[in-house]
Protein backbone atom coordinates (compact mmCIF):
# COMPACT_ATOMS: atom_id res chain seq x y z
CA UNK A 1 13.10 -7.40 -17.50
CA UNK A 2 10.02 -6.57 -19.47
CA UNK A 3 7.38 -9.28 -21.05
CA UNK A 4 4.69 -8.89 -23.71
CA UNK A 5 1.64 -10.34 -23.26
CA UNK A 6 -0.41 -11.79 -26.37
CA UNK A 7 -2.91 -9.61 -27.37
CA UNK A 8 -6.37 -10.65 -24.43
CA UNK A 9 -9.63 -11.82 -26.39
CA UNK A 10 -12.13 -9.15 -26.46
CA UNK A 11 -14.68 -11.03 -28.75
CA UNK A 12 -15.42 -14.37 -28.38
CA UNK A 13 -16.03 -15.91 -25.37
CA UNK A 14 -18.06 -18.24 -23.38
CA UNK A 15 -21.49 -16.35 -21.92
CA UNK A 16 -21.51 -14.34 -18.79
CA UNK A 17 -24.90 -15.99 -17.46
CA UNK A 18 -23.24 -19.55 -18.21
CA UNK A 19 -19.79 -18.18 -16.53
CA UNK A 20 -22.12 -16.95 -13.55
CA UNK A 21 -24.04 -20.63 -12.97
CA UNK A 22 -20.81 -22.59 -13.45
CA UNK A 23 -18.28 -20.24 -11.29
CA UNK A 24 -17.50 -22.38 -8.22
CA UNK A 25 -14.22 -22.22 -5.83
CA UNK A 26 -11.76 -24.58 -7.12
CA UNK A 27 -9.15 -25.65 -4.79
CA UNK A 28 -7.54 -28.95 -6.36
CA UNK A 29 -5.39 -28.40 -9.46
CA UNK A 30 -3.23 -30.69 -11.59
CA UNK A 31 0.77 -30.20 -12.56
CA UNK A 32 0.12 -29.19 -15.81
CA UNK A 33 1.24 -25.38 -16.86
CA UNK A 34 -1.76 -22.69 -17.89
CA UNK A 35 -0.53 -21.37 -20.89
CA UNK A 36 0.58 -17.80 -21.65
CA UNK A 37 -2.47 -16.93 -23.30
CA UNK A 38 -4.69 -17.95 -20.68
CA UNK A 39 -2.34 -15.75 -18.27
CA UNK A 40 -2.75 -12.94 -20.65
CA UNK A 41 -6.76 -13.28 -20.72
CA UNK A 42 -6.70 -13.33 -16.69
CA UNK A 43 -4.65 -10.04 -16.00
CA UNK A 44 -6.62 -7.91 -18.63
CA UNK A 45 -10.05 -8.89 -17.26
CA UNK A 46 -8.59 -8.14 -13.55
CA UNK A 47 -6.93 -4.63 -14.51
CA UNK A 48 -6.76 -4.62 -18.03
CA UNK A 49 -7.31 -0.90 -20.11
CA UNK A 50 -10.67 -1.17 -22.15
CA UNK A 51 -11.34 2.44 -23.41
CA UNK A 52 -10.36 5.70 -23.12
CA UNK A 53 -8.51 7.52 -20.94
CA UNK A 54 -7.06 4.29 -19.44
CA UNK A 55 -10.28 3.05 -18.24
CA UNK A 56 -10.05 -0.43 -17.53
CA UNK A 57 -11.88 -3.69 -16.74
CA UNK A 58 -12.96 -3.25 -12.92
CA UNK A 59 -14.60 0.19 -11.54
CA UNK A 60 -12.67 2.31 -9.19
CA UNK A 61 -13.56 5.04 -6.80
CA UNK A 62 -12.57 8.41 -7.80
CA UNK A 63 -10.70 6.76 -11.04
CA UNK A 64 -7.38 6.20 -8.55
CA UNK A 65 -6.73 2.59 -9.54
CA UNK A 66 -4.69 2.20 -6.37
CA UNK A 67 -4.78 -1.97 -7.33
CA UNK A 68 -1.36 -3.59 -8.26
CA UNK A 69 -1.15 -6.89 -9.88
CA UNK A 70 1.76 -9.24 -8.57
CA UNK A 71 2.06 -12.48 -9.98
CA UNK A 72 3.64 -15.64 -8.29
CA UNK A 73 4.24 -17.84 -11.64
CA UNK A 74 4.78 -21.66 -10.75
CA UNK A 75 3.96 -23.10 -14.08
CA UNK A 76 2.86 -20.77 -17.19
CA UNK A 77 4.47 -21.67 -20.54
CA UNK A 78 6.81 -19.59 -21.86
CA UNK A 79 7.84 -17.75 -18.43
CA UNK A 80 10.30 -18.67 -15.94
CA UNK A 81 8.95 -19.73 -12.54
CA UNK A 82 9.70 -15.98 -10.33
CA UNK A 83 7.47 -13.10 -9.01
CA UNK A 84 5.66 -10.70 -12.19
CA UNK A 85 4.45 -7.31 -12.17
CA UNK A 86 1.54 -7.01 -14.49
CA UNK A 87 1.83 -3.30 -16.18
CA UNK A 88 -1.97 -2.52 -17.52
CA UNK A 89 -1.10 0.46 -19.77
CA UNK A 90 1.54 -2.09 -22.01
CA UNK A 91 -0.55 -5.52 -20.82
CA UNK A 92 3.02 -6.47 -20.23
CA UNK A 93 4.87 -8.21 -17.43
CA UNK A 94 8.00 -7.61 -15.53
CA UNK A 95 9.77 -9.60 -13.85
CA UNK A 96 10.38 -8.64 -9.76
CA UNK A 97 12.08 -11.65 -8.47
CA UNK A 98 13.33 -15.49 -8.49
CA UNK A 99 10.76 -18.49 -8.00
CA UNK A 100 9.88 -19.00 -4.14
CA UNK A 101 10.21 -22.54 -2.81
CA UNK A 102 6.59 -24.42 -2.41
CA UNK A 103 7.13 -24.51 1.46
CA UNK A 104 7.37 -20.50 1.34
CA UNK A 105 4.16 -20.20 -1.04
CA UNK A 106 2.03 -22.40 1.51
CA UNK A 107 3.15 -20.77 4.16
CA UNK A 108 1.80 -17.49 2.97
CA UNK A 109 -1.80 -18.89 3.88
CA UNK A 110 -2.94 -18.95 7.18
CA UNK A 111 -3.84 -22.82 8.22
CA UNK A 112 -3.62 -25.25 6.15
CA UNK A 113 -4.46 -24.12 2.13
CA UNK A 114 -2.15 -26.66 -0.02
CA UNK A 115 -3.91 -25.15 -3.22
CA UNK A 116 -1.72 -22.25 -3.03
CA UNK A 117 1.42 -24.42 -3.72
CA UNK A 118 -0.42 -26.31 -6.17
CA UNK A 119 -1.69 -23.76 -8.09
CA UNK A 120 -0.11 -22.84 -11.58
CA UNK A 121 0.30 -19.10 -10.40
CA UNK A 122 -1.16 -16.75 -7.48
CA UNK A 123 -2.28 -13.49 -8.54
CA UNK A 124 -1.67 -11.44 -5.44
CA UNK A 125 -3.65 -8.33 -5.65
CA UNK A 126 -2.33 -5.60 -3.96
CA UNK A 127 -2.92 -1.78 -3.10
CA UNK A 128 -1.76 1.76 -2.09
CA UNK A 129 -4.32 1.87 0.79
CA UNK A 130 -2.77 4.92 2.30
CA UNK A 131 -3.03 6.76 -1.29
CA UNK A 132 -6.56 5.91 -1.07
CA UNK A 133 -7.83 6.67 2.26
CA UNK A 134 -6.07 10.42 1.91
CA UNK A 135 -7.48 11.16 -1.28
CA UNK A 136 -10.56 10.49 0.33
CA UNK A 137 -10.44 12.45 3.74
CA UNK A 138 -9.89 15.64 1.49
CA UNK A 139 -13.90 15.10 0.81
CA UNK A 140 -15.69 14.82 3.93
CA UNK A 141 -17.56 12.89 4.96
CA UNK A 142 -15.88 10.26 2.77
CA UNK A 143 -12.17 10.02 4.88
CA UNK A 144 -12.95 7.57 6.15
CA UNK A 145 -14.46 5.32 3.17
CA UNK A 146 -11.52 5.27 1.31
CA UNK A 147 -10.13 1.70 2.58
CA UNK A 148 -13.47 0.69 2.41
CA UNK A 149 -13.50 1.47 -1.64
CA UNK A 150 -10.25 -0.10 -1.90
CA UNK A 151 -11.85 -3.42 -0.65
CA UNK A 152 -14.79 -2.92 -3.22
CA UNK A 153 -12.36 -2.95 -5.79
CA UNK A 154 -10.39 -5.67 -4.84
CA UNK A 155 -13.81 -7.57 -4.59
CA UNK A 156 -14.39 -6.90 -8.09
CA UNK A 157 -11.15 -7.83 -9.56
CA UNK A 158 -11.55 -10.90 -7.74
CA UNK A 159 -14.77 -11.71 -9.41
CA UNK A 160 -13.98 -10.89 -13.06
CA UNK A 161 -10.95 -12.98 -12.78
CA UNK A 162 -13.08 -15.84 -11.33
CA UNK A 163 -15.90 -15.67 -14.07
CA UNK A 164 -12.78 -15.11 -16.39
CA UNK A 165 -11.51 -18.68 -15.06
CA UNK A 166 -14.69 -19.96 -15.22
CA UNK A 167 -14.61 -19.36 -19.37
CA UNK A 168 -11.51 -20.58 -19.86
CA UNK A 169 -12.27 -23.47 -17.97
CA UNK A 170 -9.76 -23.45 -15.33
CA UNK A 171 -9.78 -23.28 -11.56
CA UNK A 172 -9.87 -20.44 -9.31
CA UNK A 173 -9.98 -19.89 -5.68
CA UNK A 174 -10.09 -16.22 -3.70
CA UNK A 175 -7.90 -16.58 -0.65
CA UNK A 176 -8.44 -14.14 2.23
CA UNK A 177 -6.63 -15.99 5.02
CA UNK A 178 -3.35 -14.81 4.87
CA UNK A 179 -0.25 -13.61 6.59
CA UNK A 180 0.63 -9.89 5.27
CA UNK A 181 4.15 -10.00 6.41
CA UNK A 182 4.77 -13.31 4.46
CA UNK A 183 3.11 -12.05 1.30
CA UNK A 184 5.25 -8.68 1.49
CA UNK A 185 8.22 -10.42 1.66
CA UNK A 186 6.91 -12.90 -0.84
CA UNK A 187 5.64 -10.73 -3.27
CA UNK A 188 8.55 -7.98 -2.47
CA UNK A 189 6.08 -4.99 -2.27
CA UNK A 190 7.48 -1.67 -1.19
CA UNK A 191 6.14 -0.08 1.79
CA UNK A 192 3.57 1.78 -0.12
CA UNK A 193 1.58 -1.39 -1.21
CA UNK A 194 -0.85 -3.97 1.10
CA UNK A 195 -1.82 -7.06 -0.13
CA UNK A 196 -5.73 -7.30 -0.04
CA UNK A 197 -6.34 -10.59 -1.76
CA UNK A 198 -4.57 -13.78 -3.51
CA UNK A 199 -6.25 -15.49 -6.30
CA UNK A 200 -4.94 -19.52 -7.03
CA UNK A 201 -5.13 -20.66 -10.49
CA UNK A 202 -4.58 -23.84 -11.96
CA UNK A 203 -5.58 -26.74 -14.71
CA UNK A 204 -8.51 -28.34 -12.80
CA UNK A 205 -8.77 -31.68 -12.51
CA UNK A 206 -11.29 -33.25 -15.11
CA UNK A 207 -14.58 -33.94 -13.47
């Protein structure tokens, strides 16, 4: 099941330098819903297609884009709690699978990280690694850089969706700490995808 996503804001928005000094981690979020628009805003800025030839928001070696977008949606008006497949070239979502129980989304983390059941929705960004790393090893001496550049990648996804937050003035937190397995089954990834980060989201509480 397919879902369009309001058109993202490409104009107006708050600065980069004041989204740089006030980007911190956020890890405590309230139970209200981030709205669809706000969702919409988030996913372009991570993978979203900004100009030709299907360029999009975050660089990527060789022009593979081997990042996927899977979204764990707890509270987002106008969306049914379940897993979400963001789909760059249509900025739409589709819909992979039912809502996961809160004990299941904190278990994902390794320790204890209650922000990931708390949070509106987890962005879990994920990638075809061994895609990447073979493209690669066809130019030597590079074979062996090609996880490496997935990793970059993933690192700056995870930033523009941070700064992103930032502007909109909700939370965000990057969460490294995790068990694969769990976020595999979670996130139901074929075998061809890894998860390399999760990003938590939420309504932060008012200072």
């Amino acid at each position: 099941m397919a879902f369009d996503l309001p058109a993202p804001e490409q104009h107006d928005s708050k600065s980069l330098v004041g989204s740089i000094a006030a980007r911190r981690s956020v890890r405590e979020y309230t139970n209200a819903p981030l709205s669809i628009d706000f969702l919409s805003q988030l996913l372009w800025s991570a993978q979203g297609v900004t100009g030709p030839n299907e360029k999009r928001a975050t660089p990527s070696a060789g022009g593979l884009y081997p990042l996927h977008l899977k979204i764990l949606v707890q509270r987002v008006s106008a969306l049914e709690p379940g897993i979400y497949e963001y789909q760059a070239e249509s900025h739409s979502l589709n819909l992979m699978g039912d809502r996961i129980p809160e004990g299941a989304v904190q278990a994902l983390g390794i320790g204890d990280q209650p922000w990931l059941k708390e949070a509106a929705l987890v962005i879990g960004v994920t990638a075809k690694l061994d895609d990447a790393v073979r493209h690669f090893e066809s130019q030597p001496p590079q074979g062996e850089r090609g996880a490496r550049y997935v990793y970059m990648e993933t690192g700056a996804v995870a930033q523009n969706v941070h700064l992103q937050s930032t502007a909109l003035g909700v939370g965000c937190v990057l969460v490294a700490g995790f068990d694969d397995t769990r976020v595999k089954e979670a996130l139901r990834l074929p075998p061809d995808l890894e998860p390399t980060a999760l990003l938590c989201i939420g309504q932060r509480h008012a200072p």
